[in-house]
PDB file of N, CA and C in Angstrom:
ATOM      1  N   UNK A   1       0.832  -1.188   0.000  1.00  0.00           N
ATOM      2  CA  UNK A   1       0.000   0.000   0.000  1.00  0.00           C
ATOM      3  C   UNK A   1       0.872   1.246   0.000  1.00  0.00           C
ATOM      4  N   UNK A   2       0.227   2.461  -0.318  1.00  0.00           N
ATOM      5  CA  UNK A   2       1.054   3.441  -0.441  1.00  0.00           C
ATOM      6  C   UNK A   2       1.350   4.139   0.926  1.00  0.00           C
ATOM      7  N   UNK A   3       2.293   4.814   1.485  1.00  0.00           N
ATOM      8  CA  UNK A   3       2.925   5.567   2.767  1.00  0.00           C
ATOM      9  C   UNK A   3       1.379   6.289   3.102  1.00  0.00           C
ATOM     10  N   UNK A   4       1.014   7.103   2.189  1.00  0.00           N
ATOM     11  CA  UNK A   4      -0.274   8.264   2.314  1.00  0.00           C
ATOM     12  C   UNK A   4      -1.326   7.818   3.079  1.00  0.00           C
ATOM     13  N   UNK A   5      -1.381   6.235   2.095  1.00  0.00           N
ATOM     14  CA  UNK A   5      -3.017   5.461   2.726  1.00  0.00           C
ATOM     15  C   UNK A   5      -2.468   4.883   3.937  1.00  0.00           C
ATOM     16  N   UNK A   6      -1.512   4.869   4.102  1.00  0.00           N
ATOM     17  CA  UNK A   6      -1.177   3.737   5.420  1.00  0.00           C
ATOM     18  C   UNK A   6      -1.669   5.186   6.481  1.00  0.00           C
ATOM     19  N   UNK A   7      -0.905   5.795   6.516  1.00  0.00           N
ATOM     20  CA  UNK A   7      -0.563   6.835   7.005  1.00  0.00           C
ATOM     21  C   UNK A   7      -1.888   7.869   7.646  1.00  0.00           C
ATOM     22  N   UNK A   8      -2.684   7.792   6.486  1.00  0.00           N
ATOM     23  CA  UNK A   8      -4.465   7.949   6.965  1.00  0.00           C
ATOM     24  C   UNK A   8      -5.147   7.429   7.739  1.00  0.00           C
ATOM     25  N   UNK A   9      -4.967   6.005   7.353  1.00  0.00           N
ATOM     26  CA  UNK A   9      -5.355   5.134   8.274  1.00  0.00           C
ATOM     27  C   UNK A   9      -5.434   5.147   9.480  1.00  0.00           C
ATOM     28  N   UNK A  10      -3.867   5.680  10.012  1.00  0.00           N
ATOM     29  CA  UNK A  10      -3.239   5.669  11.592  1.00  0.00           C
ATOM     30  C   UNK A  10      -3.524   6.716  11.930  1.00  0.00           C
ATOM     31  N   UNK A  11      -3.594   7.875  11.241  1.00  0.00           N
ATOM     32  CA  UNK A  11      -3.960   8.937  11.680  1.00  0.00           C
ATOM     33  C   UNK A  11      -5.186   9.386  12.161  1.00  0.00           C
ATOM     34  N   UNK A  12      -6.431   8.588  11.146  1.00  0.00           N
ATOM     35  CA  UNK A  12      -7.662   8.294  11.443  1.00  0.00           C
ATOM     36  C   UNK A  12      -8.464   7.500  13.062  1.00  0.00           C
ATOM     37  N   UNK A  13      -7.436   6.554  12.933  1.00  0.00           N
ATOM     38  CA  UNK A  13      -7.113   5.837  13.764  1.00  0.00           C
ATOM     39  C   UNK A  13      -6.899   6.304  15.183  1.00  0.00           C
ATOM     40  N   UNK A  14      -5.618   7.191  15.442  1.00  0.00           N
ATOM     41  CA  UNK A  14      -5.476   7.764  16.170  1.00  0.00           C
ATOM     42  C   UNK A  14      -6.673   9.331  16.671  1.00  0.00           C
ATOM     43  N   UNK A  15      -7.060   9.477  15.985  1.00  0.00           N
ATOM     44  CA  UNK A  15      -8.270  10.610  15.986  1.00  0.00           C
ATOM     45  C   UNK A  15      -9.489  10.090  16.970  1.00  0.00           C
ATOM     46  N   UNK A  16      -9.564   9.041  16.441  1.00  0.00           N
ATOM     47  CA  UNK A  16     -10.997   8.426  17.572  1.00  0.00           C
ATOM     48  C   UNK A  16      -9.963   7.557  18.677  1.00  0.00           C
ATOM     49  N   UNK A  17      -9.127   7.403  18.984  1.00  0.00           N
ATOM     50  CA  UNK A  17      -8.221   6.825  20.197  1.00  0.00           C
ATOM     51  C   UNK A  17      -8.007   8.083  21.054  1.00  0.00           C
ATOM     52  N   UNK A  18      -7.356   8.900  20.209  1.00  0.00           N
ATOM     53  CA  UNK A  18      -7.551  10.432  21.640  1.00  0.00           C
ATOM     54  C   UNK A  18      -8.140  10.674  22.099  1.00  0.00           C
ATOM     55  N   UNK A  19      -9.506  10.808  20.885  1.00  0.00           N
ATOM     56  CA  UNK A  19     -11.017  11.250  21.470  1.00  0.00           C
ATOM     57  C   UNK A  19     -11.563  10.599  22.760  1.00  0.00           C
ATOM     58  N   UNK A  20     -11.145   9.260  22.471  1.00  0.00           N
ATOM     59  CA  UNK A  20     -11.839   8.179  23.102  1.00  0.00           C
ATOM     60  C   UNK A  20     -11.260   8.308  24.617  1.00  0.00           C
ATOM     61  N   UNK A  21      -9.996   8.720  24.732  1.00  0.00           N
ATOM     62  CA  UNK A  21      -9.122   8.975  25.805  1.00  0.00           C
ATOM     63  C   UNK A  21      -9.638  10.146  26.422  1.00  0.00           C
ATOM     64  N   UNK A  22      -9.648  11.340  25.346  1.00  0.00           N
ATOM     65  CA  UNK A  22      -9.345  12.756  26.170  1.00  0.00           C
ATOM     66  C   UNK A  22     -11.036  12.961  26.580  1.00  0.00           C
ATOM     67  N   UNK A  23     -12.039  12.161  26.081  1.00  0.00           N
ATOM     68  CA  UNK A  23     -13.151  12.271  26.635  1.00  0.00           C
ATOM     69  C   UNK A  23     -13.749  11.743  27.850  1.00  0.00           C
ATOM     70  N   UNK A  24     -13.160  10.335  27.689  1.00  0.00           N
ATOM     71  CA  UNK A  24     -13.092   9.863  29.395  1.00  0.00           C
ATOM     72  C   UNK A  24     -12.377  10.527  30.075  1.00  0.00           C
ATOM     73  N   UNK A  25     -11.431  11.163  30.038  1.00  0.00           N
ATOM     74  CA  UNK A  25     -11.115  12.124  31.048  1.00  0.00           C
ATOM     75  C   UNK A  25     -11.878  13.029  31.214  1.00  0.00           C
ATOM     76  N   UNK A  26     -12.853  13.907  30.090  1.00  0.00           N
ATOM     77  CA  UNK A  26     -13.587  14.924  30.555  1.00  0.00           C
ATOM     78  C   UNK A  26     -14.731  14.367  31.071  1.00  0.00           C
ATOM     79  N   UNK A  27     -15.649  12.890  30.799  1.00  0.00           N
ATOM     80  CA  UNK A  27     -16.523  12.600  32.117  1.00  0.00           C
ATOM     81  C   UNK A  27     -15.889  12.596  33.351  1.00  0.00           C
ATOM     82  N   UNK A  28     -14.635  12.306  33.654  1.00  0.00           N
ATOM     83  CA  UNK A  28     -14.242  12.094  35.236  1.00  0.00           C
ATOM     84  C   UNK A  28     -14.645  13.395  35.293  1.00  0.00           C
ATOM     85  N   UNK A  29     -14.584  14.726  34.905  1.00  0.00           N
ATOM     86  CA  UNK A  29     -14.759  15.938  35.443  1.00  0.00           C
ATOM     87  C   UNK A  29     -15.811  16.298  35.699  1.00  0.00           C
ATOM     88  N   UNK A  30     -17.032  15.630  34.955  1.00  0.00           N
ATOM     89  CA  UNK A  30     -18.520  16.331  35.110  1.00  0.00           C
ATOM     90  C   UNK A  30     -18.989  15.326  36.407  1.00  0.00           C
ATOM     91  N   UNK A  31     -19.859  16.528  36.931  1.00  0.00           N
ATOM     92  CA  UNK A  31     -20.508  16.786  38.419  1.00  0.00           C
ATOM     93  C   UNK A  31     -21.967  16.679  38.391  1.00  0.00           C
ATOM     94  N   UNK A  32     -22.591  16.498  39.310  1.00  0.00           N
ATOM     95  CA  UNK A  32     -24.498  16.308  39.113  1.00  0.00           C
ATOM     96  C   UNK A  32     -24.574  18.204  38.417  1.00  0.00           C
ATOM     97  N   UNK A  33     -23.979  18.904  38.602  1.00  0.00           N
ATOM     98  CA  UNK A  33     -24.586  20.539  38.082  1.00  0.00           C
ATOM     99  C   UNK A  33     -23.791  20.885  37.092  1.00  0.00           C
ATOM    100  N   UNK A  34     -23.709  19.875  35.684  1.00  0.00           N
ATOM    101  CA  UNK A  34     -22.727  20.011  34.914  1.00  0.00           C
ATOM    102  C   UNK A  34     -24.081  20.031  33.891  1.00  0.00           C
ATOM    103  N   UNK A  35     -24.289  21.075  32.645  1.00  0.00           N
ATOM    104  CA  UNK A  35     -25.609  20.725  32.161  1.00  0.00           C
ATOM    105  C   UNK A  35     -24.744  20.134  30.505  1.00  0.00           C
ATOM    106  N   UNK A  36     -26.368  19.362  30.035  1.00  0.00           N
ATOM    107  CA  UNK A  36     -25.906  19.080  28.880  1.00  0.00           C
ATOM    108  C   UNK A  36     -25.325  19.678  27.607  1.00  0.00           C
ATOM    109  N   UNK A  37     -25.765  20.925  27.548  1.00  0.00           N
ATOM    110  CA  UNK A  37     -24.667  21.629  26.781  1.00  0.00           C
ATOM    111  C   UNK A  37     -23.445  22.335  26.848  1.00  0.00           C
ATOM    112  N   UNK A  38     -23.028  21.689  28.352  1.00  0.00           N
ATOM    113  CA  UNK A  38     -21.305  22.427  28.766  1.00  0.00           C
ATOM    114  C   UNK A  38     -20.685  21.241  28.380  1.00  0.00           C
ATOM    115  N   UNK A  39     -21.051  19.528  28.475  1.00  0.00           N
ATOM    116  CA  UNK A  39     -21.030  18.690  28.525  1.00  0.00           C
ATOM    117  C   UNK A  39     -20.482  18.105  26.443  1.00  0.00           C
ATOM    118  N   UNK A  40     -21.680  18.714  25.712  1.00  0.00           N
ATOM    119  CA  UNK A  40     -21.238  19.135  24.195  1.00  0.00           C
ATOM    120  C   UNK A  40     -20.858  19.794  23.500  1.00  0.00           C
ATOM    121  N   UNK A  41     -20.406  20.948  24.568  1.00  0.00           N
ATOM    122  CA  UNK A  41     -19.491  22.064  23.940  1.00  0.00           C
ATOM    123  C   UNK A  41     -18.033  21.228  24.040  1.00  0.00           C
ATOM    124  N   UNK A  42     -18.029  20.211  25.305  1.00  0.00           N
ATOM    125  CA  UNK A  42     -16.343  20.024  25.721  1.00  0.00           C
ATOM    126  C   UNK A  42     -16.109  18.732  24.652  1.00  0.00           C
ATOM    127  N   UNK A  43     -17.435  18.286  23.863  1.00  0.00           N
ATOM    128  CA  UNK A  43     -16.663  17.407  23.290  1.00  0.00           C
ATOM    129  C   UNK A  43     -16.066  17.520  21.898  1.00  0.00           C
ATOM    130  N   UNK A  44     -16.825  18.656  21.485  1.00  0.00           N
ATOM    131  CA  UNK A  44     -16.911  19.527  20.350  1.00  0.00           C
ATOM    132  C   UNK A  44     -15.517  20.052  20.299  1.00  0.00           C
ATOM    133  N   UNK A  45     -14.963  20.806  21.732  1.00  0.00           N
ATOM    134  CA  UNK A  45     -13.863  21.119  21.647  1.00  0.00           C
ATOM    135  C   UNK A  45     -12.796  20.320  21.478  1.00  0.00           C
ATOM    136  N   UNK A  46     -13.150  19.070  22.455  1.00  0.00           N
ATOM    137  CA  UNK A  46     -11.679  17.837  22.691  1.00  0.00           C
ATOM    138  C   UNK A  46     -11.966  17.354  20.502  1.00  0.00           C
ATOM    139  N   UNK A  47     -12.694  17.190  20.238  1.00  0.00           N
ATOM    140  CA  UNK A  47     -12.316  16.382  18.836  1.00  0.00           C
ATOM    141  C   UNK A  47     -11.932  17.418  17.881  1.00  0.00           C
ATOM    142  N   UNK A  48     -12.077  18.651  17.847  1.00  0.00           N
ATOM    143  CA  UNK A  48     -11.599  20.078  17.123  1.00  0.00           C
ATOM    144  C   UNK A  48     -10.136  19.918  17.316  1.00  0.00           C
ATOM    145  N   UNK A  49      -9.876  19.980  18.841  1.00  0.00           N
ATOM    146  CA  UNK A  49      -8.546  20.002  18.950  1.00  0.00           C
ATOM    147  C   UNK A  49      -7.557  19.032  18.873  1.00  0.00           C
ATOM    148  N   UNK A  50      -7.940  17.803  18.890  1.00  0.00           N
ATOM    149  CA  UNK A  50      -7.572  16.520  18.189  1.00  0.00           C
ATOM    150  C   UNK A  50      -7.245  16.740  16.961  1.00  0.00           C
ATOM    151  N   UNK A  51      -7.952  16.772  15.703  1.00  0.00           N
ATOM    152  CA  UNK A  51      -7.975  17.140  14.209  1.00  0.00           C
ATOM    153  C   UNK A  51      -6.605  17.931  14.274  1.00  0.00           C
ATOM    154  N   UNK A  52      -7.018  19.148  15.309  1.00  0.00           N
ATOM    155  CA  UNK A  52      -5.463  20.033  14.448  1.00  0.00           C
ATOM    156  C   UNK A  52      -4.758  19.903  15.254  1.00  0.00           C
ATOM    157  N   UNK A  53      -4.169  18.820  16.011  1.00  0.00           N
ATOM    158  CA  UNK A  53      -3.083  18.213  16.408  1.00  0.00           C
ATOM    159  C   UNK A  53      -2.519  17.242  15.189  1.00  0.00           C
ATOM    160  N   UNK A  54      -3.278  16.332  14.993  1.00  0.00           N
ATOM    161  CA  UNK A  54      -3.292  15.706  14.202  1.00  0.00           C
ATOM    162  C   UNK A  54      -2.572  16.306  13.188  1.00  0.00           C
ATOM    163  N   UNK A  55      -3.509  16.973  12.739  1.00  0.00           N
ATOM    164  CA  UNK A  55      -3.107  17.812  11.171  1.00  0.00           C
ATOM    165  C   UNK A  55      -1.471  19.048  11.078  1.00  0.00           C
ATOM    166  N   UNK A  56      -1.189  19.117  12.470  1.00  0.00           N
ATOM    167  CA  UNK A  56       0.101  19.786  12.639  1.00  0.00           C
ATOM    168  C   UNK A  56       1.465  18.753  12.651  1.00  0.00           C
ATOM    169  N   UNK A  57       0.965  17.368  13.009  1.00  0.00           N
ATOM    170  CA  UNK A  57       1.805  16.443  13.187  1.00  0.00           C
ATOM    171  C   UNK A  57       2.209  16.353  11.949  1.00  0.00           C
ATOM    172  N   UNK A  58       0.763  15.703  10.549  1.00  0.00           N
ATOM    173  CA  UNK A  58       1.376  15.258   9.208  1.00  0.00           C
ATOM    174  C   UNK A  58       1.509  16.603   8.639  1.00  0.00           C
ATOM    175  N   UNK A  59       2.264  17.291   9.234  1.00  0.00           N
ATOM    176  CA  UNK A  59       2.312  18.575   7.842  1.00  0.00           C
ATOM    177  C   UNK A  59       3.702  18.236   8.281  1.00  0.00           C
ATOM    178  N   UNK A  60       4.473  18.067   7.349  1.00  0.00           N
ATOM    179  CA  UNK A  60       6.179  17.595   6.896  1.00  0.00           C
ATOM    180  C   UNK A  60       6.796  18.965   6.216  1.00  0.00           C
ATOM    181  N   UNK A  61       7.504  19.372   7.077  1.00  0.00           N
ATOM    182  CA  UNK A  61       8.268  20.345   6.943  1.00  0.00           C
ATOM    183  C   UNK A  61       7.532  21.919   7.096  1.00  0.00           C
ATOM    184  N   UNK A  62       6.782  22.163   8.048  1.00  0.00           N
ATOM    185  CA  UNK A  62       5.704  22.936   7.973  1.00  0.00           C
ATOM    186  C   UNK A  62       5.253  23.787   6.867  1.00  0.00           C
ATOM    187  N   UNK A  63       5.260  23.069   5.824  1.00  0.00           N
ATOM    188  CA  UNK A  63       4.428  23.555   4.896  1.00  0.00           C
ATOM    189  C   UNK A  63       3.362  24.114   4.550  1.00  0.00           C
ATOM    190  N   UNK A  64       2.828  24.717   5.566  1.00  0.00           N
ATOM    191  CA  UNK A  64       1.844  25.591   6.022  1.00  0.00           C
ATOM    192  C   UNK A  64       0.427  24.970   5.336  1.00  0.00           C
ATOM    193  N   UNK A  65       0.019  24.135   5.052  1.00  0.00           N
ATOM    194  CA  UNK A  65      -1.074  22.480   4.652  1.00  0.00           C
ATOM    195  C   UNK A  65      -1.597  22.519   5.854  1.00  0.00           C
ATOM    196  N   UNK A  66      -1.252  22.201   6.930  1.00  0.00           N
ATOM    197  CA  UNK A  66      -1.559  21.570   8.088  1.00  0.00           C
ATOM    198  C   UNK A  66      -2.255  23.450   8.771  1.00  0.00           C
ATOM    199  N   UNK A  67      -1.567  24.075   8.869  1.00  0.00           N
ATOM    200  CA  UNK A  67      -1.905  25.126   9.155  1.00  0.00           C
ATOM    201  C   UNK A  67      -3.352  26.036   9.033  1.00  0.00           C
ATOM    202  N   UNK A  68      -3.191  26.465   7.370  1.00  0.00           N
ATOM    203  CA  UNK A  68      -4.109  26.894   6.699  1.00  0.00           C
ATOM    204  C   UNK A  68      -5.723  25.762   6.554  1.00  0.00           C
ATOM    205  N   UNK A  69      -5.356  24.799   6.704  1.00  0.00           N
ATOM    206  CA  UNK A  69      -6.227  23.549   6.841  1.00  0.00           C
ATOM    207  C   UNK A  69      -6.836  23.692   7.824  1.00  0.00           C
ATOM    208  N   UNK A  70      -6.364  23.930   9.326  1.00  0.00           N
ATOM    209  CA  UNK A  70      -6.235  23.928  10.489  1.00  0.00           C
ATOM    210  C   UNK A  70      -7.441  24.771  10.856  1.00  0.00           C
ATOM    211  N   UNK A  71      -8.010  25.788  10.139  1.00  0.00           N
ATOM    212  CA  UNK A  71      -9.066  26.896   9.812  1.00  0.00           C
ATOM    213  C   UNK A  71     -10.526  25.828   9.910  1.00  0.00           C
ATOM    214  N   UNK A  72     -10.450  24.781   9.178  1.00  0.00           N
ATOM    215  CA  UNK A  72     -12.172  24.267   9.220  1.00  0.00           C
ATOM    216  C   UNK A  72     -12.475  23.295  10.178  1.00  0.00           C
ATOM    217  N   UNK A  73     -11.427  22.305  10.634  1.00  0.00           N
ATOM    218  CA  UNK A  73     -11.745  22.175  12.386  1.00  0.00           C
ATOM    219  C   UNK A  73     -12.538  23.041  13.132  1.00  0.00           C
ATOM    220  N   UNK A  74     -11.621  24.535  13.560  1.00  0.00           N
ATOM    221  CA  UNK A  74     -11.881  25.536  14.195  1.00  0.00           C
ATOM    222  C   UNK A  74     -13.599  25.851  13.740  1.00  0.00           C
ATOM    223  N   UNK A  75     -13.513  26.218  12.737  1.00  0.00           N
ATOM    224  CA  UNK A  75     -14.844  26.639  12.237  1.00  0.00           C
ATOM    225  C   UNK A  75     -15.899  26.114  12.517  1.00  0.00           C
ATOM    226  N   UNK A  76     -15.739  24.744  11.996  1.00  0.00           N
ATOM    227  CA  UNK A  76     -16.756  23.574  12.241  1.00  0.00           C
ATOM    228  C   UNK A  76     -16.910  23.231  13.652  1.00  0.00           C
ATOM    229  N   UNK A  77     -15.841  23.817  14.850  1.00  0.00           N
ATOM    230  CA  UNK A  77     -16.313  23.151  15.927  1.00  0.00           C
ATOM    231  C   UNK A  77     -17.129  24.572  16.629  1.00  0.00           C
ATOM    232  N   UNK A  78     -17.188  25.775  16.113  1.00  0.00           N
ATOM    233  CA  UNK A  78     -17.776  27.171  16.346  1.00  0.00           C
ATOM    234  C   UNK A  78     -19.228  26.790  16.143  1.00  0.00           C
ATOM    235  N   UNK A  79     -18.963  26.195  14.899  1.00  0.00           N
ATOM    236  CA  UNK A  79     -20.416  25.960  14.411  1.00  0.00           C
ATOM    237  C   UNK A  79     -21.228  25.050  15.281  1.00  0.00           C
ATOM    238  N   UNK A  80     -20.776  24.183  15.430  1.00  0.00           N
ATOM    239  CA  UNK A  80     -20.882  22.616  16.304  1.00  0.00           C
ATOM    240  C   UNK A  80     -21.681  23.488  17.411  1.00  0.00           C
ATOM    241  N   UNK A  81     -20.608  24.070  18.338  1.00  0.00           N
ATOM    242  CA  UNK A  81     -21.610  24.202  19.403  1.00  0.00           C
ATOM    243  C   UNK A  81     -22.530  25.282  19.345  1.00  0.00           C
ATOM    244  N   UNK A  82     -22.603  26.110  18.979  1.00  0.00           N
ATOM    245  CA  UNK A  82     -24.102  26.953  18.562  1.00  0.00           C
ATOM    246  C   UNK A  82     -25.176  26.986  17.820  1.00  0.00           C
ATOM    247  N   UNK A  83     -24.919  25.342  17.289  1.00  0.00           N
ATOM    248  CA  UNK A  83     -26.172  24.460  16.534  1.00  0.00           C
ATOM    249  C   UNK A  83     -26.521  23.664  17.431  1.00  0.00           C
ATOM    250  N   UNK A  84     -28.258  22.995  17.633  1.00  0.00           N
ATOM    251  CA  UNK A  84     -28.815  22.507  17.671  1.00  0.00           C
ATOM    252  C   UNK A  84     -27.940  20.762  17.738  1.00  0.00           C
ATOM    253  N   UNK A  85     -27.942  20.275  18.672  1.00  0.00           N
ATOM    254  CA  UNK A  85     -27.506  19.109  19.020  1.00  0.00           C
ATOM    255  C   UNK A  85     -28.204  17.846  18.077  1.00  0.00           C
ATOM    256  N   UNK A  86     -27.329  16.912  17.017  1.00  0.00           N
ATOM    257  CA  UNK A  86     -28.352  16.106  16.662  1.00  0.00           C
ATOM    258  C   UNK A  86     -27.350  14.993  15.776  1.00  0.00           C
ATOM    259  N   UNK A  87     -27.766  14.119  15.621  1.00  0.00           N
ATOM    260  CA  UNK A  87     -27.051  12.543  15.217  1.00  0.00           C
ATOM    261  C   UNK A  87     -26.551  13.087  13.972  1.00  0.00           C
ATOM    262  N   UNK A  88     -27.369  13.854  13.028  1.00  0.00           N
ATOM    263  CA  UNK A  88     -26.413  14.498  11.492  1.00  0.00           C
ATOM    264  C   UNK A  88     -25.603  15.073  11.821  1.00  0.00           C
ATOM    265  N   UNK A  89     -25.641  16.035  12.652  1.00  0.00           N
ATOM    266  CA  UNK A  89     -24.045  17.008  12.778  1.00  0.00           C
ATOM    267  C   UNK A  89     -23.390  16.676  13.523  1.00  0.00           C
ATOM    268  N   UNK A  90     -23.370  15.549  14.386  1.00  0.00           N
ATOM    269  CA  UNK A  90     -22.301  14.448  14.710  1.00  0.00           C
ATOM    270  C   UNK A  90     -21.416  13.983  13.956  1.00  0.00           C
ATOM    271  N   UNK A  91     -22.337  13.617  12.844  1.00  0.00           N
ATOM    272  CA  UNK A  91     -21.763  12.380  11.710  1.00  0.00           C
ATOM    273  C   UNK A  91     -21.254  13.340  11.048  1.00  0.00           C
ATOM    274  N   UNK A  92     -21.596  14.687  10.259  1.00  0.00           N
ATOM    275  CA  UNK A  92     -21.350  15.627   9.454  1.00  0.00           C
ATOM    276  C   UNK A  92     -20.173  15.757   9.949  1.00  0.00           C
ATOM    277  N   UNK A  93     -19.927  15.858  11.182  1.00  0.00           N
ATOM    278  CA  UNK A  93     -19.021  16.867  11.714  1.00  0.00           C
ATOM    279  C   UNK A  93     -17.785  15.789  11.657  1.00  0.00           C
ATOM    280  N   UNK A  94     -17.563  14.644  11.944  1.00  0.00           N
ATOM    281  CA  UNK A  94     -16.990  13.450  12.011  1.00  0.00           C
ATOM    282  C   UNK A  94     -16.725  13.738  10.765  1.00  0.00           C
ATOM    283  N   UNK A  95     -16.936  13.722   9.509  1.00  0.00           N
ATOM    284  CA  UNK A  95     -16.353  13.264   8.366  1.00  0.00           C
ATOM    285  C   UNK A  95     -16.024  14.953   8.014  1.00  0.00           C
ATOM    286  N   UNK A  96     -16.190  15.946   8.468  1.00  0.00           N
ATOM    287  CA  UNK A  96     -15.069  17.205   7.984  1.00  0.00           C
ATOM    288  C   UNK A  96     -13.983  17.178   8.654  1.00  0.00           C
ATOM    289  N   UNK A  97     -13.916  16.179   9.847  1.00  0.00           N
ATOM    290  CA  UNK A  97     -12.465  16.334  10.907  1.00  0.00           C
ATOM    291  C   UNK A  97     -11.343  15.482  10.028  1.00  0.00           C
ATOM    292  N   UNK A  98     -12.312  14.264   9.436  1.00  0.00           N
ATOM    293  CA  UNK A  98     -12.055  12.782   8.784  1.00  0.00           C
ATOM    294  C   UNK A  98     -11.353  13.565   7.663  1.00  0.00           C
ATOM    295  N   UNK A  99     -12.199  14.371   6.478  1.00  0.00           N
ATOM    296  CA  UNK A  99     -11.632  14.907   5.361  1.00  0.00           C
ATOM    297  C   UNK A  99     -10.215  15.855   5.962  1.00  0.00           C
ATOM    298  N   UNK A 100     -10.281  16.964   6.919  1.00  0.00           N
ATOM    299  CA  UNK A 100      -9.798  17.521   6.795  1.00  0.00           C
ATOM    300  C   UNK A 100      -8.095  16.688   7.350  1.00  0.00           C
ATOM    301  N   UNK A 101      -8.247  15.454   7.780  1.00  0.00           N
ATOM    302  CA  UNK A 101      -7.125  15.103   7.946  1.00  0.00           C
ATOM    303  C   UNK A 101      -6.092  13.969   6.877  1.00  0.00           C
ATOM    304  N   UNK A 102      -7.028  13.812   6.117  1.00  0.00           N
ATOM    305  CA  UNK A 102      -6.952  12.663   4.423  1.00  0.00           C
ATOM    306  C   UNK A 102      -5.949  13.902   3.717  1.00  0.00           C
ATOM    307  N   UNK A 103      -7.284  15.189   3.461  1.00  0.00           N
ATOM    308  CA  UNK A 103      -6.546  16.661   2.520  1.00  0.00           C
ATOM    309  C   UNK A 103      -4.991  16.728   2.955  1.00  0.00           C
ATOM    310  N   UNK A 104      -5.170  17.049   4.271  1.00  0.00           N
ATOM    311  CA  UNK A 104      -3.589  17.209   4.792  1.00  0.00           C
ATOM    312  C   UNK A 104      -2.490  16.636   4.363  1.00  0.00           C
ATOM    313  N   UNK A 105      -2.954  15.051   4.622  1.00  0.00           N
ATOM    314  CA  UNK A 105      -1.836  13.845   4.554  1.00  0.00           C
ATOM    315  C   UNK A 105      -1.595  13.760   2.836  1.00  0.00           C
ATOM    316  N   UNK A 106      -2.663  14.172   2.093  1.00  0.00           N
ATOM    317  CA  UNK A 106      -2.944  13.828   0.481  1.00  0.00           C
ATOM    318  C   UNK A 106      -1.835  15.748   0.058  1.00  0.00           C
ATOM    319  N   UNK A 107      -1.931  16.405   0.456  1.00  0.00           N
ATOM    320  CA  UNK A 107      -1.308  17.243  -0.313  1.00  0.00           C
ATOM    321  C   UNK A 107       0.291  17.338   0.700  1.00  0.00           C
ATOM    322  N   UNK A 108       0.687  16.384   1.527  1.00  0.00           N
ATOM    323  CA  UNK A 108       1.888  16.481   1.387  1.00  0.00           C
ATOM    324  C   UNK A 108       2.737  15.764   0.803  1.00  0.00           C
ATOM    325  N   UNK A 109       4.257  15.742   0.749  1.00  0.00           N
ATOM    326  CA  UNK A 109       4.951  15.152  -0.013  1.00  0.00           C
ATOM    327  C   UNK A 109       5.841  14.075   0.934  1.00  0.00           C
ATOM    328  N   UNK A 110       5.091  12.925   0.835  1.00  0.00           N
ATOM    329  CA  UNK A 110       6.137  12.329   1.783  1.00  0.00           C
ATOM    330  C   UNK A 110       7.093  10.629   1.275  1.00  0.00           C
TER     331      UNK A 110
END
C-alpha cells in the first residue's frame, strides 16, 4: 500500500483513540450541576482540537497544509456548538475532521 493510505489510516485511527481517551477524562470531570450543553461544547472542543493536532503532526516540513487547513476544524467546531444538538451534525461533523485530515496527509509530499 502506499505511505499516504497507510498513514491515513493511523492517523484516522489515532483521531478516535484520543477522542476516546481525552473524553473519558472529561466525564471524570462532570458533576451532578454540569448541564448538557457544557457537557457538548467540551466534546466539540476535545475532537476540534484533536484534528489540528493531528493535522500539525502530518504537515512535513511545515508547509503551512496543516496550518491553513487547520481553519475548518476551528470553524466547524464554532459551528458545532451553537447548533442545535443532533445525530447528522455528529456524523457531518466526524467526516469534515475525517476529510480535513486525508486533505492534509494527500497534499503532502512524503
Amino acid at each position: 500500500m502506499d505511505n499516504k493510505v497507510i498513514r491515513s489510516i493511523v492517523s484516522i485511527a489515532a483521531l478516535f483513540l484520543i477522542n476516546w481517551i481525552a473524553r473519558s477524562i472529561f466525564y471524570s470531570f462532570i458533576d451532578g450541576s454540569s448541564t448538557l450543553d457544557f457537557v457538548a461544547r467540551g466534546e466539540w472542543i476535545i475532537a476540534g482540537g484533536t484534528c489540528i493536532l493531528i493535522c500539525m503532526i502530518n504537515d512535513k516540513e511545515n508547509s503551512n497544509v496543516g496550518s491553513a487547513i487547520g481553519l475548518i476544524p476551528i470553524l466547524a467546531t464554532i459551528a458545532g456548538i451553537f447548533m442545535p444538538y443532533s445525530m447528522g451534525l455528529v456524523i457531518l461533523y466526524n467526516l469534515i475532521l475525517i476529510g480535513t485530515i486525508i486533505y492534509v496527509i494527500a497534499n503532502n509530499y512524503y
